[in-house]
C-alpha atoms as a PDB file:
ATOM      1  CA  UNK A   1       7.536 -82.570-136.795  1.00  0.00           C
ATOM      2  CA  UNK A   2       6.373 -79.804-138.467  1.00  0.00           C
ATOM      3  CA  UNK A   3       3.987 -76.695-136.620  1.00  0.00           C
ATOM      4  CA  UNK A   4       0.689 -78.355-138.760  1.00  0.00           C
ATOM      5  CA  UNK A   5       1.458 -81.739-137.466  1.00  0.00           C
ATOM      6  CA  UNK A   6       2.083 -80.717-134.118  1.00  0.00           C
ATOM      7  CA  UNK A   7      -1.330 -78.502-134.075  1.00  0.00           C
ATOM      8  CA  UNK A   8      -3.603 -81.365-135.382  1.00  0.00           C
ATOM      9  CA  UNK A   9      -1.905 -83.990-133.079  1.00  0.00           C
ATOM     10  CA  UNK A  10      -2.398 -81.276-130.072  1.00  0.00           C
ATOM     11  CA  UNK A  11      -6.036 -80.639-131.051  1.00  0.00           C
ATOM     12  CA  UNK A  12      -6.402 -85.191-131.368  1.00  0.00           C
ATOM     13  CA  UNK A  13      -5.011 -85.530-127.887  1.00  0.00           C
ATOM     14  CA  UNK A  14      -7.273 -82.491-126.228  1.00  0.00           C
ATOM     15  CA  UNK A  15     -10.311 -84.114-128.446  1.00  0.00           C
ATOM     16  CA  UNK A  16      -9.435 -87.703-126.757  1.00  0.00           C
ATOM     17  CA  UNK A  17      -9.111 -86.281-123.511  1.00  0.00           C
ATOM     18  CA  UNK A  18     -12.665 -84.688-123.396  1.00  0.00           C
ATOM     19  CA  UNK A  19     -14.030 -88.156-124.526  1.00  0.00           C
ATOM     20  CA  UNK A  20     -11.984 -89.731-121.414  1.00  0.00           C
ATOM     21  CA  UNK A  21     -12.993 -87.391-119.101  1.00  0.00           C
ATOM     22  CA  UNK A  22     -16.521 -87.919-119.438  1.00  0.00           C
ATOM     23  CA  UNK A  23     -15.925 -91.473-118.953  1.00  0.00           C
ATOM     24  CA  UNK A  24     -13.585 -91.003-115.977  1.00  0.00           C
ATOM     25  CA  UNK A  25     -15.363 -88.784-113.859  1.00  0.00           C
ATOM     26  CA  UNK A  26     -18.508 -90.740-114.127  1.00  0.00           C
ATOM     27  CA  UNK A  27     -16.218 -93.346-112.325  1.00  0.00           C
ATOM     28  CA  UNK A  28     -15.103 -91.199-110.249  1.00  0.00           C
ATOM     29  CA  UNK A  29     -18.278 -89.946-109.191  1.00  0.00           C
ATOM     30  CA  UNK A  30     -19.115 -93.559-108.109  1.00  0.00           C
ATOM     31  CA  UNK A  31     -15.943 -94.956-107.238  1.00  0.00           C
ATOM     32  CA  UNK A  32     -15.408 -92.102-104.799  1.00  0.00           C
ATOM     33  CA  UNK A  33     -18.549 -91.153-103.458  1.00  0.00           C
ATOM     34  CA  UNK A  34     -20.768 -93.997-103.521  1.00  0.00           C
ATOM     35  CA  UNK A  35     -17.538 -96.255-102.251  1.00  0.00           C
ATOM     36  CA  UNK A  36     -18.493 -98.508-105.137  1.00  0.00           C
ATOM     37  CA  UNK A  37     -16.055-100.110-107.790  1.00  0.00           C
ATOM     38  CA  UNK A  38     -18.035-100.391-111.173  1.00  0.00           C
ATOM     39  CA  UNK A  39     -15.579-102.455-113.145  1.00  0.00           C
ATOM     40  CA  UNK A  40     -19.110-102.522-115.686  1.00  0.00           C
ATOM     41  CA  UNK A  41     -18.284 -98.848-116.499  1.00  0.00           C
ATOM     42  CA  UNK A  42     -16.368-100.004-119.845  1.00  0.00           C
ATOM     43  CA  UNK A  43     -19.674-102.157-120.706  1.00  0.00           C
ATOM     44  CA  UNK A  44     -21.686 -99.043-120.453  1.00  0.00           C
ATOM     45  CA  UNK A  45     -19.471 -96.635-122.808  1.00  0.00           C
ATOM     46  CA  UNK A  46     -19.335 -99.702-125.173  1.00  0.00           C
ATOM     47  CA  UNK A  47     -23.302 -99.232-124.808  1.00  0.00           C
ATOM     48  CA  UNK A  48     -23.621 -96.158-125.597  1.00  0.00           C
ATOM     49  CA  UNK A  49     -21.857 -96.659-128.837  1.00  0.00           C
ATOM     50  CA  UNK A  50     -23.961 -99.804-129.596  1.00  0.00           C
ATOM     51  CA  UNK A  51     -27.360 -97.091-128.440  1.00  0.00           C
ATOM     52  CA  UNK A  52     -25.788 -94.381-130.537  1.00  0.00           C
ATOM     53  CA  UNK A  53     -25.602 -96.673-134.120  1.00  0.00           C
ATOM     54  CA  UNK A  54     -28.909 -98.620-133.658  1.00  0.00           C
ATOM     55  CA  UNK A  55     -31.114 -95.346-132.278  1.00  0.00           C
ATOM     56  CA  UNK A  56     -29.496 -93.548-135.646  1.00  0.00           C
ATOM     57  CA  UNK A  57     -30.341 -96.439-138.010  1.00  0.00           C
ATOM     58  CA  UNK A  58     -33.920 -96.195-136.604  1.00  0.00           C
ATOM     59  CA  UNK A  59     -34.450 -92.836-136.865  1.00  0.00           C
ATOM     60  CA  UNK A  60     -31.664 -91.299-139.075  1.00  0.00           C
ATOM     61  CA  UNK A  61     -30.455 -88.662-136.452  1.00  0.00           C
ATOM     62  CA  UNK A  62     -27.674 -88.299-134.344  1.00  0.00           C
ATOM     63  CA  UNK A  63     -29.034 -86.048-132.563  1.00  0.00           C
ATOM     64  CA  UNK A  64     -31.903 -88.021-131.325  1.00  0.00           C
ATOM     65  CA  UNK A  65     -29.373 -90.988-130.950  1.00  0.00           C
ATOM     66  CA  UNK A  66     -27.473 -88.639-128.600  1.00  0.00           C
ATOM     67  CA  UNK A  67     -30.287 -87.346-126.273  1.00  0.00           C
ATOM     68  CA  UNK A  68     -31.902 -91.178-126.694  1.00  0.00           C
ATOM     69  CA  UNK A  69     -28.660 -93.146-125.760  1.00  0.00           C
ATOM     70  CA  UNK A  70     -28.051 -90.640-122.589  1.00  0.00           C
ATOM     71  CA  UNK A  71     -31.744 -90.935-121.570  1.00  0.00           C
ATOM     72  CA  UNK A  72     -31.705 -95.097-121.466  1.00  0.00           C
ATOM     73  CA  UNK A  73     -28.494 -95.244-119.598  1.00  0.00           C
ATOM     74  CA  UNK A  74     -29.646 -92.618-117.220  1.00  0.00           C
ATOM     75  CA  UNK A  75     -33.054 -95.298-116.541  1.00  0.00           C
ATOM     76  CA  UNK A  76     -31.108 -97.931-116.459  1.00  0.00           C
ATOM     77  CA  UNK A  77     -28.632 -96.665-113.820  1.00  0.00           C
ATOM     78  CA  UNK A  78     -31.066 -95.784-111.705  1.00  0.00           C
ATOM     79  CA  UNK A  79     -32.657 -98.854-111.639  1.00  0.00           C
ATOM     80  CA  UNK A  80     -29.534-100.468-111.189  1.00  0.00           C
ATOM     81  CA  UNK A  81     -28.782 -98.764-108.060  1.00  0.00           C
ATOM     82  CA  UNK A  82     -32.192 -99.532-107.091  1.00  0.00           C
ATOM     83  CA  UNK A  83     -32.604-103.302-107.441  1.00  0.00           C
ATOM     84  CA  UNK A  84     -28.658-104.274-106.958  1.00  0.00           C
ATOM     85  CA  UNK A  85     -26.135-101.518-106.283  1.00  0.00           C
ATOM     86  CA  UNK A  86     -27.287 -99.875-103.383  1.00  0.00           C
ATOM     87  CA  UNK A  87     -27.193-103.591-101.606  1.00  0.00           C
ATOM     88  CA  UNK A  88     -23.473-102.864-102.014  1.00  0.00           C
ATOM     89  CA  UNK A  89     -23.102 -99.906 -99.540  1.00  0.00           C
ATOM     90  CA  UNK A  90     -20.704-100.967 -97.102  1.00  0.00           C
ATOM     91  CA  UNK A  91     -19.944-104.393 -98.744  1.00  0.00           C
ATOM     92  CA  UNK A  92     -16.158-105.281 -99.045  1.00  0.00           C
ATOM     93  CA  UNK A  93     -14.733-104.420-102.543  1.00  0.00           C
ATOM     94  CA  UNK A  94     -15.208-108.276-103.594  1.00  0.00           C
ATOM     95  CA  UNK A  95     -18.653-108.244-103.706  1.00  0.00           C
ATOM     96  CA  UNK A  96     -18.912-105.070-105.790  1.00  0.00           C
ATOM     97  CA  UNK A  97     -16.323-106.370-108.368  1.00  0.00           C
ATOM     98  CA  UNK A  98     -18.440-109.751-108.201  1.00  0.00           C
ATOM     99  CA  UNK A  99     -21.777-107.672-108.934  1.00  0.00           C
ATOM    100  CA  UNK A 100     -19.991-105.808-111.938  1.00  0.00           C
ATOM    101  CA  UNK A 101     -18.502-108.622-113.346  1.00  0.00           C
ATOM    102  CA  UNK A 102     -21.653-110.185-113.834  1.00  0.00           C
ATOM    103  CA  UNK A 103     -22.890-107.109-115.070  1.00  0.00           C
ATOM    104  CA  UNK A 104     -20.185-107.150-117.928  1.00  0.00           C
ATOM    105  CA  UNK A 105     -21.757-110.521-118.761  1.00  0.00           C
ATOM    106  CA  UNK A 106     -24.942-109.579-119.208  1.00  0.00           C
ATOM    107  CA  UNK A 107     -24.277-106.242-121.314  1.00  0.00           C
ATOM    108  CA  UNK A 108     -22.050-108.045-123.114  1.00  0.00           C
ATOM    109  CA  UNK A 109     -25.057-110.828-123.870  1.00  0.00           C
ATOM    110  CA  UNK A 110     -26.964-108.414-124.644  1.00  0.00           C
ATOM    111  CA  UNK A 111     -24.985-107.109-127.104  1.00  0.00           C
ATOM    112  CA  UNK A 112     -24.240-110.407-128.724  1.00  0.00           C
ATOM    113  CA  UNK A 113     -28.144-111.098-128.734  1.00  0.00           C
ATOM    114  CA  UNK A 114     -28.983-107.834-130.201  1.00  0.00           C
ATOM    115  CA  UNK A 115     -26.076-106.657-132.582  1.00  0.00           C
ATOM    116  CA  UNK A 116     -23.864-109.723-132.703  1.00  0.00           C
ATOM    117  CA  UNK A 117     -19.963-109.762-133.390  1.00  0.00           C
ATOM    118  CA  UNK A 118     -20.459-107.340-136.766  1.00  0.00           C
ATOM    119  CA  UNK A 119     -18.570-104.269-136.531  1.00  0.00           C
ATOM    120  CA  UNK A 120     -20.496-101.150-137.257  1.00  0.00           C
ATOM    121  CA  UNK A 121     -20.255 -97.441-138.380  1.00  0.00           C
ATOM    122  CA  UNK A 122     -22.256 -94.538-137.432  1.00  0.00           C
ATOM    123  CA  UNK A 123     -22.170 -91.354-139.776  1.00  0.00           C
ATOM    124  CA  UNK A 124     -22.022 -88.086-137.920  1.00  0.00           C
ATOM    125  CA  UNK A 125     -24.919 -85.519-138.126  1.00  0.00           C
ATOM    126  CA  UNK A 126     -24.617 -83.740-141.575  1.00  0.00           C
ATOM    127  CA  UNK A 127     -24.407 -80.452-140.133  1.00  0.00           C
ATOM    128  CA  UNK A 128     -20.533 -81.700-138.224  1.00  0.00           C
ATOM    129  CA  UNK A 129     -19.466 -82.905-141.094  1.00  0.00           C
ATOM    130  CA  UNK A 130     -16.331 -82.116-142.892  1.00  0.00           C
ATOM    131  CA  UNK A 131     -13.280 -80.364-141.806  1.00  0.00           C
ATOM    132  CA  UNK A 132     -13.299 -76.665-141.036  1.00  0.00           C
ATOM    133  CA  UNK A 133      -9.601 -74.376-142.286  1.00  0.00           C
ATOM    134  CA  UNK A 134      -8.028 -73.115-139.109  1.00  0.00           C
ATOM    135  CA  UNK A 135      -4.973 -71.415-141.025  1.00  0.00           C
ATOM    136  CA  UNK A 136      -4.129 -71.444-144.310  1.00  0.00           C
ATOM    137  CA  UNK A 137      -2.603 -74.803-143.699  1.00  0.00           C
ATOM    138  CA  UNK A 138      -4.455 -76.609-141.156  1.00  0.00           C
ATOM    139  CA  UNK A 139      -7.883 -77.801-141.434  1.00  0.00           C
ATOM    140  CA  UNK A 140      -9.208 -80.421-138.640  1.00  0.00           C
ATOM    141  CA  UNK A 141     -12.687 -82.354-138.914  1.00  0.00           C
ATOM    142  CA  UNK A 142     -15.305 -80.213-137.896  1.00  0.00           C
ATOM    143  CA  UNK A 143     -16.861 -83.335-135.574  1.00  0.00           C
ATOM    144  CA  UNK A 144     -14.083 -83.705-133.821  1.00  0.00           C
ATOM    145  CA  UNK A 145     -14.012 -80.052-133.077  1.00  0.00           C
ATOM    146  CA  UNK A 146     -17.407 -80.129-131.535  1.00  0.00           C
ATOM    147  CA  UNK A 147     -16.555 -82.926-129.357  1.00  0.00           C
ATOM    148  CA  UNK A 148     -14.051 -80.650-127.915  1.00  0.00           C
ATOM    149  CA  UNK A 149     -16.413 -77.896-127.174  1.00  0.00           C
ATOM    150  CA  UNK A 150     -19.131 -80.052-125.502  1.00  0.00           C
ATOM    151  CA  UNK A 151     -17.320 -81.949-123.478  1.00  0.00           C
ATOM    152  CA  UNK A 152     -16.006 -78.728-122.619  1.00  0.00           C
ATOM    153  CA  UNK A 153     -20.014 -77.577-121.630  1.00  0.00           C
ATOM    154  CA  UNK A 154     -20.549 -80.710-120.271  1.00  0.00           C
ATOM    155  CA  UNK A 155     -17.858 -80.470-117.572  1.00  0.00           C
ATOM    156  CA  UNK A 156     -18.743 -76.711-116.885  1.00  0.00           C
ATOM    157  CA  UNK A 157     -22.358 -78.506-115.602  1.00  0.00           C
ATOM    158  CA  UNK A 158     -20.615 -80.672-113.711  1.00  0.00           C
ATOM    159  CA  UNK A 159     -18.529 -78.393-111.994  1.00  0.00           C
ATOM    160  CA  UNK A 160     -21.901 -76.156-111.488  1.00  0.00           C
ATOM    161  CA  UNK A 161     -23.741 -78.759-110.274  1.00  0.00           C
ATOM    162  CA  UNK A 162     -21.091 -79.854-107.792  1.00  0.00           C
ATOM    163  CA  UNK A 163     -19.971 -76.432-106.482  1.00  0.00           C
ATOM    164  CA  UNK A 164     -23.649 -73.954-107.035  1.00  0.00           C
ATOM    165  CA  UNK A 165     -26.345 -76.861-106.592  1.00  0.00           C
ATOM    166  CA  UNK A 166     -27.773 -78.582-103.340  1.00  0.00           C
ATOM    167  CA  UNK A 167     -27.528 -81.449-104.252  1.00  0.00           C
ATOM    168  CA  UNK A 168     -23.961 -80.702-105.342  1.00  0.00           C
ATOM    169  CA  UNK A 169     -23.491 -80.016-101.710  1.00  0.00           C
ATOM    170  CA  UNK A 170     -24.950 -83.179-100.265  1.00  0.00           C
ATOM    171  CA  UNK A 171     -22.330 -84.725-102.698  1.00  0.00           C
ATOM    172  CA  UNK A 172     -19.252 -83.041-101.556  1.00  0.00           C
ATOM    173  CA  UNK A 173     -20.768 -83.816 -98.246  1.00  0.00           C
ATOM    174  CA  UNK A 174     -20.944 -87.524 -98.935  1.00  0.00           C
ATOM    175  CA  UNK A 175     -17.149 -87.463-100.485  1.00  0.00           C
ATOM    176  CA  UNK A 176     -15.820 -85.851 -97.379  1.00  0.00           C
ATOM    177  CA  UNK A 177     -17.120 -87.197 -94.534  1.00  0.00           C
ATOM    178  CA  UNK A 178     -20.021 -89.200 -95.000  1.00  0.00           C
ATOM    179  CA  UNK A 179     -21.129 -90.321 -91.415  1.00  0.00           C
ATOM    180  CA  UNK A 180     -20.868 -86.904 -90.039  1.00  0.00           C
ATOM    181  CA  UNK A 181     -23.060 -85.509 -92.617  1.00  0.00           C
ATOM    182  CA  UNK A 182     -25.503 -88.734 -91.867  1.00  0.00           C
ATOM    183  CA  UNK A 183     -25.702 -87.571 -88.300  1.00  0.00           C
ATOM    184  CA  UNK A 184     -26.593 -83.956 -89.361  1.00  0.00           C
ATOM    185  CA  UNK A 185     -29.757 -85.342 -90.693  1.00  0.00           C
ATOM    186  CA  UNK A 186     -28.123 -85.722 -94.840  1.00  0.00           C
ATOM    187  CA  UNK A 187     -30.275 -88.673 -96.511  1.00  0.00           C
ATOM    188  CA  UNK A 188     -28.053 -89.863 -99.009  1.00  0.00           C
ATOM    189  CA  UNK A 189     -30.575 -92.674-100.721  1.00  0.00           C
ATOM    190  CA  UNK A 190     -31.896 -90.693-103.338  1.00  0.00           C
ATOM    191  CA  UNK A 191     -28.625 -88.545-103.854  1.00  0.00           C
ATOM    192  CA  UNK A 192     -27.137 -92.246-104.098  1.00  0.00           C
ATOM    193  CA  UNK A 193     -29.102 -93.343-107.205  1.00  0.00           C
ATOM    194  CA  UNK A 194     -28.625 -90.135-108.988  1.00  0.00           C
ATOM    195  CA  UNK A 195     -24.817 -89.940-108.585  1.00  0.00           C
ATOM    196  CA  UNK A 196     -24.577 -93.391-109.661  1.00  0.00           C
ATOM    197  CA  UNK A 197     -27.328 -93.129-112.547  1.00  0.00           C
ATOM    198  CA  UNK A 198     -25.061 -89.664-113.942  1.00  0.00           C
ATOM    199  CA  UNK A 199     -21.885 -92.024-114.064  1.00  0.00           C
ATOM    200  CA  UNK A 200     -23.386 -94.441-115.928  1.00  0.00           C
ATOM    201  CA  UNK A 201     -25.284 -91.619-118.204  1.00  0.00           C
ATOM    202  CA  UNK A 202     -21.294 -90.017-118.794  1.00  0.00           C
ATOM    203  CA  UNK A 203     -19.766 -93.367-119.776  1.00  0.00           C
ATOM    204  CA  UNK A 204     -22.661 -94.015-122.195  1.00  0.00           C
ATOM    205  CA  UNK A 205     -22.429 -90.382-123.500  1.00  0.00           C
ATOM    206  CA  UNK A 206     -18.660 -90.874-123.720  1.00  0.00           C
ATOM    207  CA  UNK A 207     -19.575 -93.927-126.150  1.00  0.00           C
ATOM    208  CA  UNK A 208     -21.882 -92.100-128.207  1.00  0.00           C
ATOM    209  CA  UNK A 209     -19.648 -89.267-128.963  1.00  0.00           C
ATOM    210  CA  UNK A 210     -16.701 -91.696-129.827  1.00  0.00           C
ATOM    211  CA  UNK A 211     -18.905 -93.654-132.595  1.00  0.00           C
ATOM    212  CA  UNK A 212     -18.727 -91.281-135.462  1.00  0.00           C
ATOM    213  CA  UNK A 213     -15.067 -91.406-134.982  1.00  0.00           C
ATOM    214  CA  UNK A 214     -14.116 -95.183-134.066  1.00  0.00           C
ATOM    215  CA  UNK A 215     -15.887 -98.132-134.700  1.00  0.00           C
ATOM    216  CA  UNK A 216     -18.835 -99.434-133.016  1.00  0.00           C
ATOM    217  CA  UNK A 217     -17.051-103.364-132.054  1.00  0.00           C
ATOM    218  CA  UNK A 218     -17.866-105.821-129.076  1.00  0.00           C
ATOM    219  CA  UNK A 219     -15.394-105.089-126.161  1.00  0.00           C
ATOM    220  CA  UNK A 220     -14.726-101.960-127.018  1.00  0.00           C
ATOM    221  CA  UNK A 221     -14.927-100.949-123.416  1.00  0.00           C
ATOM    222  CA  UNK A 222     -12.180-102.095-122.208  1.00  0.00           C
ATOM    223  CA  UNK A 223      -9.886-100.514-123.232  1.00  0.00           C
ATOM    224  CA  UNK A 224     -11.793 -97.499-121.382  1.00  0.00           C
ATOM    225  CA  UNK A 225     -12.260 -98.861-118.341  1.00  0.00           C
ATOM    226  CA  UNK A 226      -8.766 -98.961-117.631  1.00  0.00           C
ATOM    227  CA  UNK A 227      -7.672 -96.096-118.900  1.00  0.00           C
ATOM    228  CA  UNK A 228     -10.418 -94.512-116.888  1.00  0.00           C
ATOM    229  CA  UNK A 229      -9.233 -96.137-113.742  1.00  0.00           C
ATOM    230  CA  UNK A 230      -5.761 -94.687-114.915  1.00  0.00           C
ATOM    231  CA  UNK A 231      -7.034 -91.176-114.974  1.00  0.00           C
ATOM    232  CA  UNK A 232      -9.168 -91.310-111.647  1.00  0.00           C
ATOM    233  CA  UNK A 233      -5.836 -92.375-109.940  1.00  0.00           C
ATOM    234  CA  UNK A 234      -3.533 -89.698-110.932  1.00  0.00           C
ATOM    235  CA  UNK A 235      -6.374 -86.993-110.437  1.00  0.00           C
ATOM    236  CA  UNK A 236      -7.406 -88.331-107.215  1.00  0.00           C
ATOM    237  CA  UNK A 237     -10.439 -90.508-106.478  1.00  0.00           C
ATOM    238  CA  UNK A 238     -13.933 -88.423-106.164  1.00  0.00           C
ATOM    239  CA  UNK A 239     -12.028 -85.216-107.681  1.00  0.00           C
ATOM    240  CA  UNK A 240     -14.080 -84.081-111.012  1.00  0.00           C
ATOM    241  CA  UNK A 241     -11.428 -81.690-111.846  1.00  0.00           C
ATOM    242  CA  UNK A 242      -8.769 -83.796-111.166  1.00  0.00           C
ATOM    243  CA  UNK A 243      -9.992 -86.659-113.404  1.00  0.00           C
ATOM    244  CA  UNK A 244     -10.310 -83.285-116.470  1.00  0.00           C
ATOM    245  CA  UNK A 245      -6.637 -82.950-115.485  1.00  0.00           C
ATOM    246  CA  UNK A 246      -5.916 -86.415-115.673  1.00  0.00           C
ATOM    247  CA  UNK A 247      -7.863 -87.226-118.581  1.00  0.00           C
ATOM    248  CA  UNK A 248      -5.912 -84.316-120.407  1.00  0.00           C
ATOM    249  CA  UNK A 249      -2.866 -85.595-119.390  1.00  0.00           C
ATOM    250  CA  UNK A 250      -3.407 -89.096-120.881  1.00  0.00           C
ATOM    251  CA  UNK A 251      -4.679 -87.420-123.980  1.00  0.00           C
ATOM    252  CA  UNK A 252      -1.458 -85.650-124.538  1.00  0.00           C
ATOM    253  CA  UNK A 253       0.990 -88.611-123.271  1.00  0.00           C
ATOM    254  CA  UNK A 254      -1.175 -91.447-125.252  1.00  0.00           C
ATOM    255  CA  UNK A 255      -0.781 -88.932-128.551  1.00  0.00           C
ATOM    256  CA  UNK A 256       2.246 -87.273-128.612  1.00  0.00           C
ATOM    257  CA  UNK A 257       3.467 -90.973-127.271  1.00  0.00           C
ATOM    258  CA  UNK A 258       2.216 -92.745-130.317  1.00  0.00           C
ATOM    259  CA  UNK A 259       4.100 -89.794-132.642  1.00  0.00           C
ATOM    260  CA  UNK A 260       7.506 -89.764-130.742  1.00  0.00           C
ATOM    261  CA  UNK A 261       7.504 -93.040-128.986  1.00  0.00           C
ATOM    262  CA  UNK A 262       5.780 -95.372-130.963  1.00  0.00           C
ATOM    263  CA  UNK A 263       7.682 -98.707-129.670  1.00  0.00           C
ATOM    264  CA  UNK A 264       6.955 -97.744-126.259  1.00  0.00           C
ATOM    265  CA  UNK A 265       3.968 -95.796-126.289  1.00  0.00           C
ATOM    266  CA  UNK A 266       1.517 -98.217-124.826  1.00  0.00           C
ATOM    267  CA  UNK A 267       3.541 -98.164-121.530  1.00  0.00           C
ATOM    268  CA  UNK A 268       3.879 -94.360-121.248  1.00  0.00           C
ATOM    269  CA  UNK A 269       0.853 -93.743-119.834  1.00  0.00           C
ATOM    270  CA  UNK A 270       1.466 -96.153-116.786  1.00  0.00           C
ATOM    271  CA  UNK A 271       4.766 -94.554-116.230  1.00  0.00           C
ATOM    272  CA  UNK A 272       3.153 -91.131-116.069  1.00  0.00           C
ATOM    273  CA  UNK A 273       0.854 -92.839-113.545  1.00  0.00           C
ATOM    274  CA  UNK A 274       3.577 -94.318-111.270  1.00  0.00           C
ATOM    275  CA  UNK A 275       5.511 -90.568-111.598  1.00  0.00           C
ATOM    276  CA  UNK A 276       2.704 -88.551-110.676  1.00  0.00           C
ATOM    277  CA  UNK A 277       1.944 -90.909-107.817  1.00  0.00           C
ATOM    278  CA  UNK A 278       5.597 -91.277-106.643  1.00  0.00           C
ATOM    279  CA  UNK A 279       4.920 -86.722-106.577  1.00  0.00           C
ATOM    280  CA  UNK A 280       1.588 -87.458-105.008  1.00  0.00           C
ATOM    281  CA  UNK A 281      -0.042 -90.640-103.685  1.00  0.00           C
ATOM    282  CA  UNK A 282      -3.253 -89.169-103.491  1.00  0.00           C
ATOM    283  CA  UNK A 283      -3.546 -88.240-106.899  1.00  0.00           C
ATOM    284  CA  UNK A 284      -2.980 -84.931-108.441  1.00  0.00           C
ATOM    285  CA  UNK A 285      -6.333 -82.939-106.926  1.00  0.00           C
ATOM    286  CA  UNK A 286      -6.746 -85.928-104.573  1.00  0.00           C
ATOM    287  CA  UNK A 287      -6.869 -84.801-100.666  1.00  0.00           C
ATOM    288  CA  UNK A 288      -4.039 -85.430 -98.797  1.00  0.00           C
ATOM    289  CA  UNK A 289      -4.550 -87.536 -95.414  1.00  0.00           C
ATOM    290  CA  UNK A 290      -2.996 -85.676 -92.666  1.00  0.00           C
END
């Protein structure tokens, strides 16, 4: 492999790693704070996607698709958590995968009802089109670029909220120790529908941003879901940074796997998983238990 191959395949695997990490840690988010398994989360990228072609073939903007797409998701988490999800606090991990399951069902419905089984296409803005000339042999889609440097802005909110905000405090709060902070007075209802309403905004962002690139197809979820399980694992459940580590680190195995490895590739990622939990059960940012 020659230095241009090996830069464009290095920028591909960074580029699918942002779009995984914004998926991920809005599992993780739930999964780890709100004690919740949303095995939905896949149903809700694949949303986005389906938000992201049908809000630009109404109005002929990405742009508007983007902001639009996040905005529904956000609502509709929130009234999620509202009606059904916050029932689940404190349930055994059957009901919640019960709960989501039937969620997948009627998403997926939805879909069918909606959009049907036709595979669609959604052009990126005008403005991120193209490819832009790096050196005087590599040139790399201009799109895909800008994924890269907003999920990069994206996770530096994240990170702000979390470590600079209040609320990012009553999180952390939640994610260690969640009865002591109860009995210092910490009401985590509304923080509760907010955390979970942002993980379901991410994994519907995450679908938008992949549309212009993939195709827009039923179950194209998935796939996500478990690779976002994947990542929260070896970054450690409720760390944010460690699912941008994780998510990073799948980009770059999944990638460089399919270049060098191609008979074996779709295993590599689960034997990077088993590795960096045989190093560290707890995940690679994940606390350790004393």
């Amino acid at each position: 492999m020659d230095l241009i191959t090996l830069g464009v395949q290095l920028l591909n695997a960074v580029q699918y790693g942002a779009v995984l990490f914004l998926v991920a840690s809005g599992l993780t988010l739930v999964f780890g704070i709100l004690g919740v398994i949303n095995l939905a989360h896949g149903a809700f990228y694949m949303l986005g996607a389906y938000l992201a072609y049908w809000i630009t073939l109404m109005t002929g903007s990405f742009t508007v698709a983007l902001l639009g797409g996040v905005l529904v998701a956000f609502i509709a988490g929130i009234l999620l958590e509202t009606v059904f999800v916050r029932l689940l606090y404190g349930r055994d991990h059957l009901a919640q995968v019960l709960l989501s399951f039937g969620l997948i069902l009627v998403i997926d419905e939805i879909r069918q009802l909606l959009f049907g089984k036709d595979v669609h296409a959604v052009a990126p803005p005008a403005w991120l089109s193209g490819s832009i000339q790096l050196t005087d042999n590599l040139s790399y889609p201009v799109y895909r670029l800008a994924i890269c440097v907003f999920c990069l802005m994206v996770a530096l909110v994240i990170f702000f909220v979390i470590t600079r905000t209040k609320i990012g405090m009553i999180v952390r709060a939640g994610s260690e120790n969640r009865e002591m902070a109860r009995v210092l007075g910490i009401k985590f209802d509304r923080v509760n529908r907010y955390v979970f309403a942002a993980g379901i905004a991410l994994a519907a962002l995450g679908g938008i941003l992949i549309a212009p690139i993939s195709t827009v197809f039923p179950g194209m979820g998935d796939g996500m879901l478990i690779l976002s399980f994947v990542v929260v694992v070896l970054g450690g459940i409720g760390s944010v940074a460690g699912a941008a580590v994780g998510a990073l680190l799948i980009g770059l195995t999944d990638t460089f796997g399919k270049v060098f490895f191609p008979s074996v590739s779709s295993i590599l990622i689960y034997v990077v998983m088993a590795a960096v939990l045989l190093w560290r059960p707890s995940g690679i940012l994940g606390r350790q238990d004393a």
